[in-house]
N, C-alpha and C. Protein backbone atom coordinates (compact mmCIF):
# COMPACT_ATOMS: atom_id res chain seq x y z
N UNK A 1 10.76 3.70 -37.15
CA UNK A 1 11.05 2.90 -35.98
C UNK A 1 12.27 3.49 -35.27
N UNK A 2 12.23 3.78 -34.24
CA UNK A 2 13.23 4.00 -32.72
C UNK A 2 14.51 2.88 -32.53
N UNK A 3 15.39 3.09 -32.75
CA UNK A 3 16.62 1.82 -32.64
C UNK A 3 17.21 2.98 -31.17
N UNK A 4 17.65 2.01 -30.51
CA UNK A 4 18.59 2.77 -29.11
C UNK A 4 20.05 1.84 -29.63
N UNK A 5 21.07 2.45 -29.68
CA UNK A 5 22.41 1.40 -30.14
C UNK A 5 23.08 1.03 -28.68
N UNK A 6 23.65 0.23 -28.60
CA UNK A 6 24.51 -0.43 -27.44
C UNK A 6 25.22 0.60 -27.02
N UNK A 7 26.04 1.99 -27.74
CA UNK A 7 26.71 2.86 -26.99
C UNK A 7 25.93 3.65 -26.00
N UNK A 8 24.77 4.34 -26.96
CA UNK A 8 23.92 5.28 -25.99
C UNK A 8 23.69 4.36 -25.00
N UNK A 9 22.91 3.06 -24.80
CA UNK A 9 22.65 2.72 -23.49
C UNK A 9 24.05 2.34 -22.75
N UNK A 10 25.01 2.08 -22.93
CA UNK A 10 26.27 1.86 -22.26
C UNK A 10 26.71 3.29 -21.52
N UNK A 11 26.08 4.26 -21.92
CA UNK A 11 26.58 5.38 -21.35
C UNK A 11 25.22 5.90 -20.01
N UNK A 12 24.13 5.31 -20.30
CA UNK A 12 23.00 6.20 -19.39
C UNK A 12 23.59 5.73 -18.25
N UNK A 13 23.78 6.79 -17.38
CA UNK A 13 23.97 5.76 -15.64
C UNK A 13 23.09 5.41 -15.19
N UNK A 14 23.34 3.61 -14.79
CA UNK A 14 22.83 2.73 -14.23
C UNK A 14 22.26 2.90 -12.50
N UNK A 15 21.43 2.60 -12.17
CA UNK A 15 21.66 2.69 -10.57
C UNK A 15 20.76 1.79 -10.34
N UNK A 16 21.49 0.65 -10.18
CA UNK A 16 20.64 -0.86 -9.94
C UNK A 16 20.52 -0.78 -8.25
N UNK A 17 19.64 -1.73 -7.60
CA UNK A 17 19.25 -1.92 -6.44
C UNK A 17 20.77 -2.38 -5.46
N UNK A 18 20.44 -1.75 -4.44
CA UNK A 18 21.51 -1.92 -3.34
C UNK A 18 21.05 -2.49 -2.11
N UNK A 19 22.01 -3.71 -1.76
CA UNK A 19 21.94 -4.54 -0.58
C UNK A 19 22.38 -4.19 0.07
N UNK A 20 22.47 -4.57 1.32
CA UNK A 20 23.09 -4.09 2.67
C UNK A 20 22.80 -4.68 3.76
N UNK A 21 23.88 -5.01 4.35
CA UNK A 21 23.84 -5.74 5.57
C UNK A 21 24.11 -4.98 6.70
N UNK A 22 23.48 -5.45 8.51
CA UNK A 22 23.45 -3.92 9.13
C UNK A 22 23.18 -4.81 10.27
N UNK A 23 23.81 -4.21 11.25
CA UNK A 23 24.11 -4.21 12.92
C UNK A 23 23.60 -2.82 13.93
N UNK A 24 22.41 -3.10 14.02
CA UNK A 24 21.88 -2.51 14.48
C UNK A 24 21.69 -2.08 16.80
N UNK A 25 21.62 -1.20 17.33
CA UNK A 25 21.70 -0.92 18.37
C UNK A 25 20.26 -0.27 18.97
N UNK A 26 19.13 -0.70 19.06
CA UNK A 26 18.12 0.55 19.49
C UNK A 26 18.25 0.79 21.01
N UNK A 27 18.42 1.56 21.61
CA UNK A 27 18.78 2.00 23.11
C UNK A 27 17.77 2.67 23.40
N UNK A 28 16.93 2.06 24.73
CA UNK A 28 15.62 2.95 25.11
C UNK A 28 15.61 1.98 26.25
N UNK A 29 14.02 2.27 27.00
CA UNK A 29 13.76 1.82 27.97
C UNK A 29 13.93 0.18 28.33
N UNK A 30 13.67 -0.14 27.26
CA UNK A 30 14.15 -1.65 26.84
C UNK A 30 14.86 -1.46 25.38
N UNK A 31 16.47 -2.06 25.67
CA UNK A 31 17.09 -1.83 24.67
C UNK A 31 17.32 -3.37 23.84
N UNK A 32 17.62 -3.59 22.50
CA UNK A 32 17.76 -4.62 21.84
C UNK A 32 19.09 -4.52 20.46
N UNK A 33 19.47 -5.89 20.17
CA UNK A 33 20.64 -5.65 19.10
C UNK A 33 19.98 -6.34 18.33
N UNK A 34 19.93 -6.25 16.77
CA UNK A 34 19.31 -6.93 15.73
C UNK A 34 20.84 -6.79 14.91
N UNK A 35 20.63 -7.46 13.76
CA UNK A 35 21.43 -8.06 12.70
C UNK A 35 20.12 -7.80 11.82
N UNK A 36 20.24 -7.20 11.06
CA UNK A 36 19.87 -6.48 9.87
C UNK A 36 19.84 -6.94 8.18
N UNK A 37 18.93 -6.61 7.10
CA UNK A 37 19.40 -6.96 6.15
C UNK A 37 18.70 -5.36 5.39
N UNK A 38 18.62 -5.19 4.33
CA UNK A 38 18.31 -3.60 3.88
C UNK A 38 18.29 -3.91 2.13
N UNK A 39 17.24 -3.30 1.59
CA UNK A 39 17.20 -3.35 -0.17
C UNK A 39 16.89 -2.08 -0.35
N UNK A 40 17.81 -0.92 -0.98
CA UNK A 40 16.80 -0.22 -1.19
C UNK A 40 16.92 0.30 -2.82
N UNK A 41 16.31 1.29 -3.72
CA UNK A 41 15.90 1.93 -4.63
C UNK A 41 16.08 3.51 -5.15
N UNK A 42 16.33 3.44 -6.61
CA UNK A 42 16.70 5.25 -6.66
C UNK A 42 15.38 5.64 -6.58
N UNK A 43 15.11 6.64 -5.93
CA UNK A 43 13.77 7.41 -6.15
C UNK A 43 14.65 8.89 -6.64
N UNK A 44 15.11 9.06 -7.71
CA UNK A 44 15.71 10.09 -7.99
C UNK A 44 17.14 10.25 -7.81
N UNK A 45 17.70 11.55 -7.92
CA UNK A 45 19.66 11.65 -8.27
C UNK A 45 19.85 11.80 -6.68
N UNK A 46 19.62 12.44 -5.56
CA UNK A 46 19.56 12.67 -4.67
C UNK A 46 18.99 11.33 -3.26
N UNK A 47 18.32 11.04 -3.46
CA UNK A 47 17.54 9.89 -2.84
C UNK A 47 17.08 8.26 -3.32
N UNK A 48 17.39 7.64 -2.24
CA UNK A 48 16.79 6.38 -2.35
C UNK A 48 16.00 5.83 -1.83
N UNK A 49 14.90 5.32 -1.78
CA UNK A 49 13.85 4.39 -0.88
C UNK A 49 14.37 3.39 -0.74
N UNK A 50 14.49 2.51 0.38
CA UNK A 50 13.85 1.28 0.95
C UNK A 50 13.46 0.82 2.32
N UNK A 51 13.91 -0.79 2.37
CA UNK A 51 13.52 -1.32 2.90
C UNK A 51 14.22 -1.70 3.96
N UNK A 52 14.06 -2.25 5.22
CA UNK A 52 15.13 -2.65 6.34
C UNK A 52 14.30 -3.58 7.16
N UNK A 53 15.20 -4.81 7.41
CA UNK A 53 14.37 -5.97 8.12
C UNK A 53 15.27 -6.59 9.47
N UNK A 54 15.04 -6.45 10.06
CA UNK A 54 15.73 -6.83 11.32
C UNK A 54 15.21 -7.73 12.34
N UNK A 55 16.53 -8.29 13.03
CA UNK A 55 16.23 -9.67 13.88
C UNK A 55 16.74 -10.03 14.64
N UNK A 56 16.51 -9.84 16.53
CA UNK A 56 17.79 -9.53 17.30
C UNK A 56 17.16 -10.25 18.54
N UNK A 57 18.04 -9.54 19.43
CA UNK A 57 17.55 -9.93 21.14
C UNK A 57 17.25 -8.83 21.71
N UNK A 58 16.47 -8.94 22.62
CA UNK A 58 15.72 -7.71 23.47
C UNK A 58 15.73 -8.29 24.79
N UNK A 59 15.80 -7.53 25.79
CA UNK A 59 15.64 -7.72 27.15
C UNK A 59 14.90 -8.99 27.56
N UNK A 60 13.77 -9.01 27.03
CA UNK A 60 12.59 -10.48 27.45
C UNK A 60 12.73 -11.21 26.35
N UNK A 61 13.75 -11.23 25.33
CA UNK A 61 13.43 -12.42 24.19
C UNK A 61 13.91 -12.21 22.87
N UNK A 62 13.40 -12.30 21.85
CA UNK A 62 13.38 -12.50 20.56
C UNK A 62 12.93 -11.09 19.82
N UNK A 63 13.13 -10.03 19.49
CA UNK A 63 12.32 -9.04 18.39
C UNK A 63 12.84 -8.40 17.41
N UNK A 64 12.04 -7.72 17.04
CA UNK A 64 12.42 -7.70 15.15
C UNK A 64 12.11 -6.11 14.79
N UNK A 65 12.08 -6.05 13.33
CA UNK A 65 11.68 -4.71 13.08
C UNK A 65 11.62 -4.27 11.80
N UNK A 66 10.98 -3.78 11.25
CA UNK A 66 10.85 -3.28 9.53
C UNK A 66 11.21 -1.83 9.70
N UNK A 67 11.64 -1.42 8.66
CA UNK A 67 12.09 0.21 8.86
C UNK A 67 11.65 0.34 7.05
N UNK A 68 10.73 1.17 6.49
CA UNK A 68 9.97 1.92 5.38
C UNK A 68 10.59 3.25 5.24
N UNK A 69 12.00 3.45 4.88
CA UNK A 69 12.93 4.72 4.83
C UNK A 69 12.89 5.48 3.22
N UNK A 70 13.27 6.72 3.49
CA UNK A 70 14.72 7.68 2.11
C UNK A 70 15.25 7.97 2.89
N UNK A 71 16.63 7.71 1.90
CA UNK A 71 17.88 8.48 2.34
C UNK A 71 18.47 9.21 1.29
N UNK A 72 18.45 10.78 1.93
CA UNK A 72 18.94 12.00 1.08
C UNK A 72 20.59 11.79 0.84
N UNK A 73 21.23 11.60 -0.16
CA UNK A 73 22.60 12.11 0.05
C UNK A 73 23.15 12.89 -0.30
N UNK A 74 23.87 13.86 0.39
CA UNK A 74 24.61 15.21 -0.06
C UNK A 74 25.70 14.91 -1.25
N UNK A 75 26.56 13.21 -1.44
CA UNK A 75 27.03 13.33 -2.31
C UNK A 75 26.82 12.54 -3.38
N UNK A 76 25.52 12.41 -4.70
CA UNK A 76 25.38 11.33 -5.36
C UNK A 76 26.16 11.04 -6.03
N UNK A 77 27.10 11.64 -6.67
CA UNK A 77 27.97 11.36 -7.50
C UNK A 77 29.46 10.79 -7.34
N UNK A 78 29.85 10.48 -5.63
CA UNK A 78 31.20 9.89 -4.93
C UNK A 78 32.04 10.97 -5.65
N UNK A 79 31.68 12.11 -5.20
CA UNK A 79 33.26 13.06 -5.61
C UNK A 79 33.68 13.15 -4.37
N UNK A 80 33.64 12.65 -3.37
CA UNK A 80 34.46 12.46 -1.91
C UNK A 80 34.51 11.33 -1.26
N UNK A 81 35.56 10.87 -0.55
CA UNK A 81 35.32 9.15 -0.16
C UNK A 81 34.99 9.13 0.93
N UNK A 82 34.21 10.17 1.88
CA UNK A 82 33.35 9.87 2.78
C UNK A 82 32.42 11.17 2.83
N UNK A 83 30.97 10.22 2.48
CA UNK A 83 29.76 11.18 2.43
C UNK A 83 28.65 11.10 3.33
N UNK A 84 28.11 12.30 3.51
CA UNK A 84 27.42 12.48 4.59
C UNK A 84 25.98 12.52 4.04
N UNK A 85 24.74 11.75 4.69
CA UNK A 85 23.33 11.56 4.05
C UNK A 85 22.58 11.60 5.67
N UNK A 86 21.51 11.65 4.83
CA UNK A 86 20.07 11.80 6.58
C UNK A 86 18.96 11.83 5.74
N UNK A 87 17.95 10.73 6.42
CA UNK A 87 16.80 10.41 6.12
C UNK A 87 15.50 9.94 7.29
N UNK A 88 14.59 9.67 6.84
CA UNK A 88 13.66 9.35 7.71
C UNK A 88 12.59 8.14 6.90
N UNK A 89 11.84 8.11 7.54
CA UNK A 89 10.82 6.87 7.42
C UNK A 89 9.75 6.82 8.61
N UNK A 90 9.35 5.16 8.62
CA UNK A 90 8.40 4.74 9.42
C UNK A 90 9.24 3.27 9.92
N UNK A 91 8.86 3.28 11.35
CA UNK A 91 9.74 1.58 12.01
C UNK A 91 8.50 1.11 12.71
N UNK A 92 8.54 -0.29 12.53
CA UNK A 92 7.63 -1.35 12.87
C UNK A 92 8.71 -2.04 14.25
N UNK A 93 8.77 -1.56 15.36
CA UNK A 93 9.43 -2.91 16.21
C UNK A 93 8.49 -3.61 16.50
N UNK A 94 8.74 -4.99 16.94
CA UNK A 94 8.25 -6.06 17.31
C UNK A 94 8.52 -6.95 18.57
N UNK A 95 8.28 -6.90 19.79
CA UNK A 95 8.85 -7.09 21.12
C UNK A 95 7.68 -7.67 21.58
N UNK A 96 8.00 -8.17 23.00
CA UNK A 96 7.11 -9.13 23.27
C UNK A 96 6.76 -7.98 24.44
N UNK A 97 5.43 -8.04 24.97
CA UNK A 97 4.86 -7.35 26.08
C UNK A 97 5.24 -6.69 26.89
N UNK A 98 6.49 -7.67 27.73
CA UNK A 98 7.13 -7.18 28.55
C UNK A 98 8.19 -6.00 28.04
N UNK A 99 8.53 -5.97 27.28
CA UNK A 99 9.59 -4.88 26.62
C UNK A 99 8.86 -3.57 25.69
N UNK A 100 7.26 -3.70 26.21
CA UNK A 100 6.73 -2.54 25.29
C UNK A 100 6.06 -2.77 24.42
N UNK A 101 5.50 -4.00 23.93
CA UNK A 101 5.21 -4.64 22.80
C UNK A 101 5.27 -4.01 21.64
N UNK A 102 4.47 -4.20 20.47
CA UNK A 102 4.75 -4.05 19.05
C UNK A 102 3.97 -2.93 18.90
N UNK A 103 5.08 -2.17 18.12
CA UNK A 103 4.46 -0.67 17.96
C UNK A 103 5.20 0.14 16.36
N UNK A 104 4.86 1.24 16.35
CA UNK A 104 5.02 1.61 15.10
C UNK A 104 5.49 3.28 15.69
N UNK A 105 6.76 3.65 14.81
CA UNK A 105 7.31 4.82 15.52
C UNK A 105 7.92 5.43 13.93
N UNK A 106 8.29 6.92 13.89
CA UNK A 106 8.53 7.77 13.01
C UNK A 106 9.99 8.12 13.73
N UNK A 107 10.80 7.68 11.91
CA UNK A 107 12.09 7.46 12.38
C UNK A 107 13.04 8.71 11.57
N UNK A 108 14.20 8.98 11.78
CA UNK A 108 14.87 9.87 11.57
C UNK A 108 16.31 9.58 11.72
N UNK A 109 17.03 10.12 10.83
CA UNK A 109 18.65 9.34 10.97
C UNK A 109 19.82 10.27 10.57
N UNK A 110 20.68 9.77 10.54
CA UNK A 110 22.26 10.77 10.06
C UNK A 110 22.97 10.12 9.69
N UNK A 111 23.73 9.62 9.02
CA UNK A 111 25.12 8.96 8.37
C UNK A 111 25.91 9.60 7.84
N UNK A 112 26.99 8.71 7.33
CA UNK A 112 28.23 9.14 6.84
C UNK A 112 28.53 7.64 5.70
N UNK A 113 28.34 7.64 4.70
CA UNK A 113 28.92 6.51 3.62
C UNK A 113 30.49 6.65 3.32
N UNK A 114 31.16 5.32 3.05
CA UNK A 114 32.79 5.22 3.02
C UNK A 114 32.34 5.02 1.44
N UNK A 115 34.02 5.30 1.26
CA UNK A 115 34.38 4.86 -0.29
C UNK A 115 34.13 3.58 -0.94
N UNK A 116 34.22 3.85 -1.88
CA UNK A 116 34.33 1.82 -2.39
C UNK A 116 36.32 1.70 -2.30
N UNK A 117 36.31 0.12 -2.45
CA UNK A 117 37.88 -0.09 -2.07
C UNK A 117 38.42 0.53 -3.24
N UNK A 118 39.90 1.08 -2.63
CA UNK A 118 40.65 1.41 -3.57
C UNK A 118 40.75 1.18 -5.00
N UNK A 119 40.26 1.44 -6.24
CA UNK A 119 40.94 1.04 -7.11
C UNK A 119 39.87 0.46 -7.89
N UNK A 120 38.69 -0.15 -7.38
CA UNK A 120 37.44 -0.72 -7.61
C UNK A 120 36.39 -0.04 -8.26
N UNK A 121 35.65 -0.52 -9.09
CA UNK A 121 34.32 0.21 -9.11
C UNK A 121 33.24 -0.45 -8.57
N UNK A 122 33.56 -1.59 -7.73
CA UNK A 122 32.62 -1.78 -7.22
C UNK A 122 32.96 -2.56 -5.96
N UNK A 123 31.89 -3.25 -4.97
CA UNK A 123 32.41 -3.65 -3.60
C UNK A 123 31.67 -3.04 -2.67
N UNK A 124 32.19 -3.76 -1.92
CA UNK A 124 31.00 -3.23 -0.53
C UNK A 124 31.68 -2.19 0.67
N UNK A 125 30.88 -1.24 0.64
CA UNK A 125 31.47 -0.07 1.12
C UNK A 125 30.67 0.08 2.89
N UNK A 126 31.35 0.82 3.71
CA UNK A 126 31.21 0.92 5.11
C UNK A 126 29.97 2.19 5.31
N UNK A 127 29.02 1.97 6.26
CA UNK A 127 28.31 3.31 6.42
C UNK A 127 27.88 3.18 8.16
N UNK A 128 27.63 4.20 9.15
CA UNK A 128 27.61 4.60 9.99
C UNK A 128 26.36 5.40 10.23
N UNK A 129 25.45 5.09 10.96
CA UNK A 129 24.25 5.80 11.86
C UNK A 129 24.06 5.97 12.69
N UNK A 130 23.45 7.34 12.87
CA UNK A 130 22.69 7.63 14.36
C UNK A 130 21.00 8.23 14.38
N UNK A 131 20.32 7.57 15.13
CA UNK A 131 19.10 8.25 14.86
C UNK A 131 18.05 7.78 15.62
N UNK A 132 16.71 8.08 15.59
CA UNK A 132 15.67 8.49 16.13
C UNK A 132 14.79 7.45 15.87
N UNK A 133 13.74 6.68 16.80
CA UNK A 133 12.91 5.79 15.92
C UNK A 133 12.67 4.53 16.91
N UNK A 134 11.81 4.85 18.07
CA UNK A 134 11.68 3.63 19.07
C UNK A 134 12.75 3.78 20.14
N UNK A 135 13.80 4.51 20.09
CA UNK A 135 15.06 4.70 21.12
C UNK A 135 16.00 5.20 19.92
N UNK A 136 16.76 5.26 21.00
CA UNK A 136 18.49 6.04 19.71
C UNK A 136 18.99 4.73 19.26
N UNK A 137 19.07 5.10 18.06
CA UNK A 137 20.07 4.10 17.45
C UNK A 137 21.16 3.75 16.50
N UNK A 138 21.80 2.94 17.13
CA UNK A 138 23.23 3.12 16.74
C UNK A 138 22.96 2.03 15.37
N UNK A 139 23.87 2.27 13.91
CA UNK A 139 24.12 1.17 13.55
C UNK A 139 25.48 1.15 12.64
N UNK A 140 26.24 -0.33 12.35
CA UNK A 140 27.07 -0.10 11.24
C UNK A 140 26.43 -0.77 10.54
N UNK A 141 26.93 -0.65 8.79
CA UNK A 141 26.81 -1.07 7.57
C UNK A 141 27.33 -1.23 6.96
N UNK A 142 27.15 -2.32 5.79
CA UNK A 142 28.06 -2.74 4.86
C UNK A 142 26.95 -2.78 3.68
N UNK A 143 27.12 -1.71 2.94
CA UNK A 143 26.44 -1.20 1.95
C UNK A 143 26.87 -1.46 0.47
N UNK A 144 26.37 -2.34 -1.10
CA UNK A 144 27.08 -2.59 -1.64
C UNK A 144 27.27 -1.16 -2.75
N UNK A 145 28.51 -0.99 -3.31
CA UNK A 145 29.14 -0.42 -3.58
C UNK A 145 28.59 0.19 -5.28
N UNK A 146 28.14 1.37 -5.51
CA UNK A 146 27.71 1.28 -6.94
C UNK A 146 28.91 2.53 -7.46
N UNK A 147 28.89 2.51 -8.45
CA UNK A 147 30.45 2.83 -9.33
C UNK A 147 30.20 4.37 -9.82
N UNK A 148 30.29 5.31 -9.23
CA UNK A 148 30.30 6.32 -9.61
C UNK A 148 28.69 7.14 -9.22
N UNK A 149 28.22 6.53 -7.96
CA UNK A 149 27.04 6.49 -7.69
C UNK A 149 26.80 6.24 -5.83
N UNK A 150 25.87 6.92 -5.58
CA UNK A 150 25.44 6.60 -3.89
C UNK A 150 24.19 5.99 -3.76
C-alpha cells in the first residue's frame, strides 16, 4: 500500500482557483463599461484558463458579456513584482439591436500583473489590460493573490 505523508504533500505547489474582480472598457462603434467578475484555472506552469462574466451599460441600455480565455505568463513563479502575460480566447457580447446586437468575437489581450502586498503571501493583487475582442479594451483588475505563484 502507497501512504503520501503530510510533508511530501505540504511541499507539492498548490495552485488553487483564482478570483477576480474587473472594470472593464470595450471602445468601438458603440462603446460600453461593464463591472466584471473572472474564475480562472491552471492549465499548466505557464498558463491558466478561464472564465469572465460581465455586466454594464452600453449606449442603448443594459449589456453583458462572457469571455472563454488563457492567459500565458512570462512570470509563473513571481520572481519580479510586476509581470507581464498575453492571452486570447472567445467573447460573447450581449447588446441590444441598436448597439450591434449579440455577437461572438475572437479576443486577444496584453497585461502586466502587480505584486502581492508587501510582506504577504497572499492578497489581492492589481492587473492591467489592453486588447482586442468586439472593440479595444481597456480593463483594471483585482486579481487574488497566490503565494509564490501567477
Amino acid at each position: 500500500m502507497l501512504t503520501v505523508t503530510g510533508a511530501a504533500i505540504a511541499q507539492s505547489p498548490q495552485q488553487p482557483l483564482q478570483m477576480e474582480g474587473r472594470i472593464d472598457a470595450i471602445v468601438a462603434r458603440t462603446t460600453g463599461f461593464e463591472a466584471g467578475v473572472g474564475l480562472s484555472v491552471p492549465a499548466g506552469i505557464y498558463v491558466r484558463s478561464g472564465l469572465v462574466a460581465g455586466i454594464g451599460a452600453g449606449r442603448h441600455g443594459v449589456e453583458g458579456r462572457t469571455d472563454l480565455i488563457a492567459r500565458f505568463s512570462l512570470d509563473p513563479f513571481r520572481q519580479s513584482r510586476w509581470a507581464p502575460y498575453g492571452g486570447g480566447g472567445i467573447s460573447g457580447r450581449y447588446r441590444s439591436k441598436l448597439d450591434g446586437g449579440s455577437r461572438a468575437y475572437v479576443l486577444v489581450f496584453l497585461g502586466v500583473e502587480g505584486p502581492l502586498p508587501l510582506g504577504q503571501t497572499s492578497g489581492l493583487v492589481p492587473a492591467f489590460e489592453l486588447g482586442l475582442g468586439g472593440g479595444a479594451r481597456f480593463a483594471v483588475i483585482l486579481r487574488r493573490g497566490i503565494n509564490a505563484r501567477r
